[in-house]
Protein backbone atom coordinates (compact mmCIF):
# COMPACT_ATOMS: atom_id res chain seq x y z
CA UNK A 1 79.25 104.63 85.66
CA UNK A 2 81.10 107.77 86.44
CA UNK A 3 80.81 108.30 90.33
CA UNK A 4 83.08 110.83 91.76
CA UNK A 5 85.20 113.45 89.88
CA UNK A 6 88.89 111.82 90.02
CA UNK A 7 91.57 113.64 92.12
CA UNK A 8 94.61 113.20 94.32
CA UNK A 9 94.61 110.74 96.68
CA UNK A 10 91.54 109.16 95.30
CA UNK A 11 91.32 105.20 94.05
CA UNK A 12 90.38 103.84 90.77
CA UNK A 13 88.88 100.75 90.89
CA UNK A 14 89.32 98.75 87.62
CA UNK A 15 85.79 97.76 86.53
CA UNK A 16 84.87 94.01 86.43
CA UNK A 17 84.82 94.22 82.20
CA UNK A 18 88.31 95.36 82.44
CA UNK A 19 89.81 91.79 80.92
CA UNK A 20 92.48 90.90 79.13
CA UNK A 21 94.19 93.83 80.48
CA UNK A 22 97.39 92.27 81.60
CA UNK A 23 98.26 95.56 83.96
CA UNK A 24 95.15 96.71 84.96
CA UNK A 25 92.59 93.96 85.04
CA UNK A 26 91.33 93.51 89.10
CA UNK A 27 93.21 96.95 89.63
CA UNK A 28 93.31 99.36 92.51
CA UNK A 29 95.45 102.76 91.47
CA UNK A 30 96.22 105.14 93.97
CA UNK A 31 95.99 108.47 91.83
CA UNK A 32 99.15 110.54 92.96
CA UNK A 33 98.69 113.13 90.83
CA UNK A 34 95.58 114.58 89.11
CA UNK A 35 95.98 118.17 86.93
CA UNK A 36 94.91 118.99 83.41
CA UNK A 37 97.60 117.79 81.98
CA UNK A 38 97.19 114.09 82.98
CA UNK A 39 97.28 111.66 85.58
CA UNK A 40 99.52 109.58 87.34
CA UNK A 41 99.08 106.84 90.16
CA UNK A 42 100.32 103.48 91.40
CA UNK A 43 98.45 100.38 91.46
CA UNK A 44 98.42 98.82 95.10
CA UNK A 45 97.59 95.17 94.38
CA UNK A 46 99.90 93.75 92.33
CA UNK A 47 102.84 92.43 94.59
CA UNK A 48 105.69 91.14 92.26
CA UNK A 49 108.28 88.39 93.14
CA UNK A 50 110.85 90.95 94.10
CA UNK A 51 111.92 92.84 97.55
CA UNK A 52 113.34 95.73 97.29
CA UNK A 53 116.83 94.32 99.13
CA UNK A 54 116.95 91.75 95.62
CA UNK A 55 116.70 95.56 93.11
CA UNK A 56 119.06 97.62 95.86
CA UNK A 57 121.59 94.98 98.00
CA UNK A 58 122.88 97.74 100.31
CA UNK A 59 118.64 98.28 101.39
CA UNK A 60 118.44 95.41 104.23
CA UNK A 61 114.92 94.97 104.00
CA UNK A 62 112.49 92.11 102.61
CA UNK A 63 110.09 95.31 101.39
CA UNK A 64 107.74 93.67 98.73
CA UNK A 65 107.91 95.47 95.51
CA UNK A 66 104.76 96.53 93.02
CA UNK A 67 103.84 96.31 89.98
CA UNK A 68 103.09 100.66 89.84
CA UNK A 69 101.98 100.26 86.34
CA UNK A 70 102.81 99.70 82.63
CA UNK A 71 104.85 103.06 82.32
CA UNK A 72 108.47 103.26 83.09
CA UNK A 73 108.78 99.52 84.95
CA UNK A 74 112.86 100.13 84.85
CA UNK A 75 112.51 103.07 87.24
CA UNK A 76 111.51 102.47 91.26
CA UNK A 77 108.92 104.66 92.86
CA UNK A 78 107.53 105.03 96.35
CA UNK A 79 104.99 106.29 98.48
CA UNK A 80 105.17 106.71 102.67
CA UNK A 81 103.44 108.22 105.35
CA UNK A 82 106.38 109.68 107.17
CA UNK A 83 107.26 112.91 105.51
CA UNK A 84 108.62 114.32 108.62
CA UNK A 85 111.92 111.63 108.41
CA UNK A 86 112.00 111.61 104.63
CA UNK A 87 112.60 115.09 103.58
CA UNK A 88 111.49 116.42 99.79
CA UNK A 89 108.39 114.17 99.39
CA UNK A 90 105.74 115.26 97.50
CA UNK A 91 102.10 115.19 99.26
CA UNK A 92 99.08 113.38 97.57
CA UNK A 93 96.39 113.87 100.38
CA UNK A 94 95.46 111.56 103.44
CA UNK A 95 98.72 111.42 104.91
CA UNK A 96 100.20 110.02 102.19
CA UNK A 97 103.41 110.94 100.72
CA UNK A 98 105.42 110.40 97.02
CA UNK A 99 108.95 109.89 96.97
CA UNK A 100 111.55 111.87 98.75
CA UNK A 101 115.41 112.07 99.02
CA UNK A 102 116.14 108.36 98.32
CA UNK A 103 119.75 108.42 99.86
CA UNK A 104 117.82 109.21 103.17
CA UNK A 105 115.25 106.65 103.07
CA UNK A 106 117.16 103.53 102.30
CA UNK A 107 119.61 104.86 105.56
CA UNK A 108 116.06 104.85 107.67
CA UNK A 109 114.90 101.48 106.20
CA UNK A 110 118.69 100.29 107.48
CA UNK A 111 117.91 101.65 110.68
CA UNK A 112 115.11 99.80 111.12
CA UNK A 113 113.16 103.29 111.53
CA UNK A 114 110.57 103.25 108.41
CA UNK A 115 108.47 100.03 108.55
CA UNK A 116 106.55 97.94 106.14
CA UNK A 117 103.63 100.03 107.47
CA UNK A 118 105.65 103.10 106.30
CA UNK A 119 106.40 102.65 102.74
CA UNK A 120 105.43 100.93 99.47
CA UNK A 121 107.92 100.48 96.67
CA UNK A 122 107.04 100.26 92.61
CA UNK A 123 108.29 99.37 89.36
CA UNK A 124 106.86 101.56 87.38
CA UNK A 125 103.54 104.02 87.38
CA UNK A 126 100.41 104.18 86.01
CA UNK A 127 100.19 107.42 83.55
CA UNK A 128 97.15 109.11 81.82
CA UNK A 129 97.48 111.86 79.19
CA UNK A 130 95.58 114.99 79.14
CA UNK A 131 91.28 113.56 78.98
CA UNK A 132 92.57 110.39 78.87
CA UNK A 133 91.08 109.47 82.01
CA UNK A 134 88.31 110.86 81.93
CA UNK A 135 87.61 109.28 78.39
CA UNK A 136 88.30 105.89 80.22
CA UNK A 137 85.57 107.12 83.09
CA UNK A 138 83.10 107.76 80.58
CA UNK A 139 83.87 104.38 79.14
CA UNK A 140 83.30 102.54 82.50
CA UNK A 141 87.07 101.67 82.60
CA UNK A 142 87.28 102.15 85.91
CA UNK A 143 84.85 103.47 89.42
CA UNK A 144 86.57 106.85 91.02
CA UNK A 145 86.38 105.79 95.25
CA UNK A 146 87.49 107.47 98.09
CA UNK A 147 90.65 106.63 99.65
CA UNK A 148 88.47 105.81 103.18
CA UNK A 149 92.47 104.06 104.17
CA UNK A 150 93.85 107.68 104.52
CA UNK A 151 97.58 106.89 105.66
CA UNK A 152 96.98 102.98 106.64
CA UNK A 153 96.38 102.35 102.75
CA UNK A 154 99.91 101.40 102.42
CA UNK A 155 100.21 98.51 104.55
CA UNK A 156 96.75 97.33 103.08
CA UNK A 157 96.24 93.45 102.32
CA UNK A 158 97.41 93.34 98.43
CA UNK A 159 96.08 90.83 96.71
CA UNK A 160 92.53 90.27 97.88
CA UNK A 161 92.24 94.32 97.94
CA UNK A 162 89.88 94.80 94.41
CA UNK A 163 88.03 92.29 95.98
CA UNK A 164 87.15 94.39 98.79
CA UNK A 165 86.68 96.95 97.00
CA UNK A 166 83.78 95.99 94.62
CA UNK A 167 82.40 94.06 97.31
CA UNK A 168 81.94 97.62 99.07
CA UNK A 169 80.39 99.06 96.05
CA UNK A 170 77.20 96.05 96.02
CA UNK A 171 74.94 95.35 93.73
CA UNK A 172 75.75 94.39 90.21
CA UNK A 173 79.03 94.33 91.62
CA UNK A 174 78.39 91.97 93.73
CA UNK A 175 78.71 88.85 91.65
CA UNK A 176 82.18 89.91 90.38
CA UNK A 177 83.43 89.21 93.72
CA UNK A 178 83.76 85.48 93.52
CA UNK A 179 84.10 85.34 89.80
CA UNK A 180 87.17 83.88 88.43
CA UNK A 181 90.19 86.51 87.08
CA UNK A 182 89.81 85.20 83.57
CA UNK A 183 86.07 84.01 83.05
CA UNK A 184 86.78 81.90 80.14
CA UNK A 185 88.61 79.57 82.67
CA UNK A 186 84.91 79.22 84.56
């Protein structure tokens, strides 16, 4: 089921057959970037067991870090929604924001001037080539959605958030919502 056409600032939605895919299975990707020559987003709803004051000790803050996706988990990415106090970020649409001058934003965090509500850290992204994407649309890998959050997406509940989300689409999808993450454990 191909619904919308994918772009920035747009979610993917990890279809309800997407099992046994340890990264993306019960997925929502935030698609920071969109072009012809691939795709790359961050996936929203997989807290890990990290803040980001236990990967950078000078940062005094209890930020939860993300599982961003299966590419490049050694490297630490973020998105905001104050590109006014963090200077060089990159829009995606909505408000939101991708990375910026680093040195900057771990001296705001210290100040106790960007918030929870602020900013969203990640191990890693989430990286299509050229087609690939769309090759996974057409393979009902995933449902393209509208990013109806705008800014307010990043301090979004994380774990019960697919849930929400196919719960909004209805129908079929309807009985996913209360299925179990593996369905051989049923």
């Amino acid at each position: 089921m191909i619904s919308l056409k994918p772009k920035k600032g747009h979610l993917l939605i990890a279809e309800p057959s997407t099992i046994g895919d340890l990264s993306f299975n019960r997925s929502v990707v935030l698609l920071a970037d969109h072009t012809e020559e691939g795709s790359v987003g961050f996936i929203l709803n997989k807290p890990l067991a990290y803040t980001i004051h236990d990967l950078i000790p000078e940062i005094k803050g209890n930020f939860k870090i993300y599982n961003g996706g299966p590419v490049e988990q050694d490297n630490l990415y973020f998105i905001h929604n104050v590109p006014d106090l963090i200077p060089e970020s990159i829009e995606i649409s909505n408000g939101i924001y991708w990375g910026g001058d680093f040195e900057s934003t771990k001296e705001l965090i210290n100040q106790g001037v960007v918030k929870k509500n602020n900013i969203r850290f990640f191990l890693g992204y989430s990286g299509w080539s050229a087609n690939q994407l769309e090759e996974e649309l057409e393979d009902n890998t995933w449902i393209v959605s509208e990013n109806s959050y705008h800014n307010k997406i990043i301090g979004k509940s994380s774990t019960s958030f697919w849930k929400e989300k196919i719960m909004e689409l209805g129908g079929e999808y309807l009985i996913w919502s209360n299925a179990p993450e593996n369905p051989a454990f049923n």
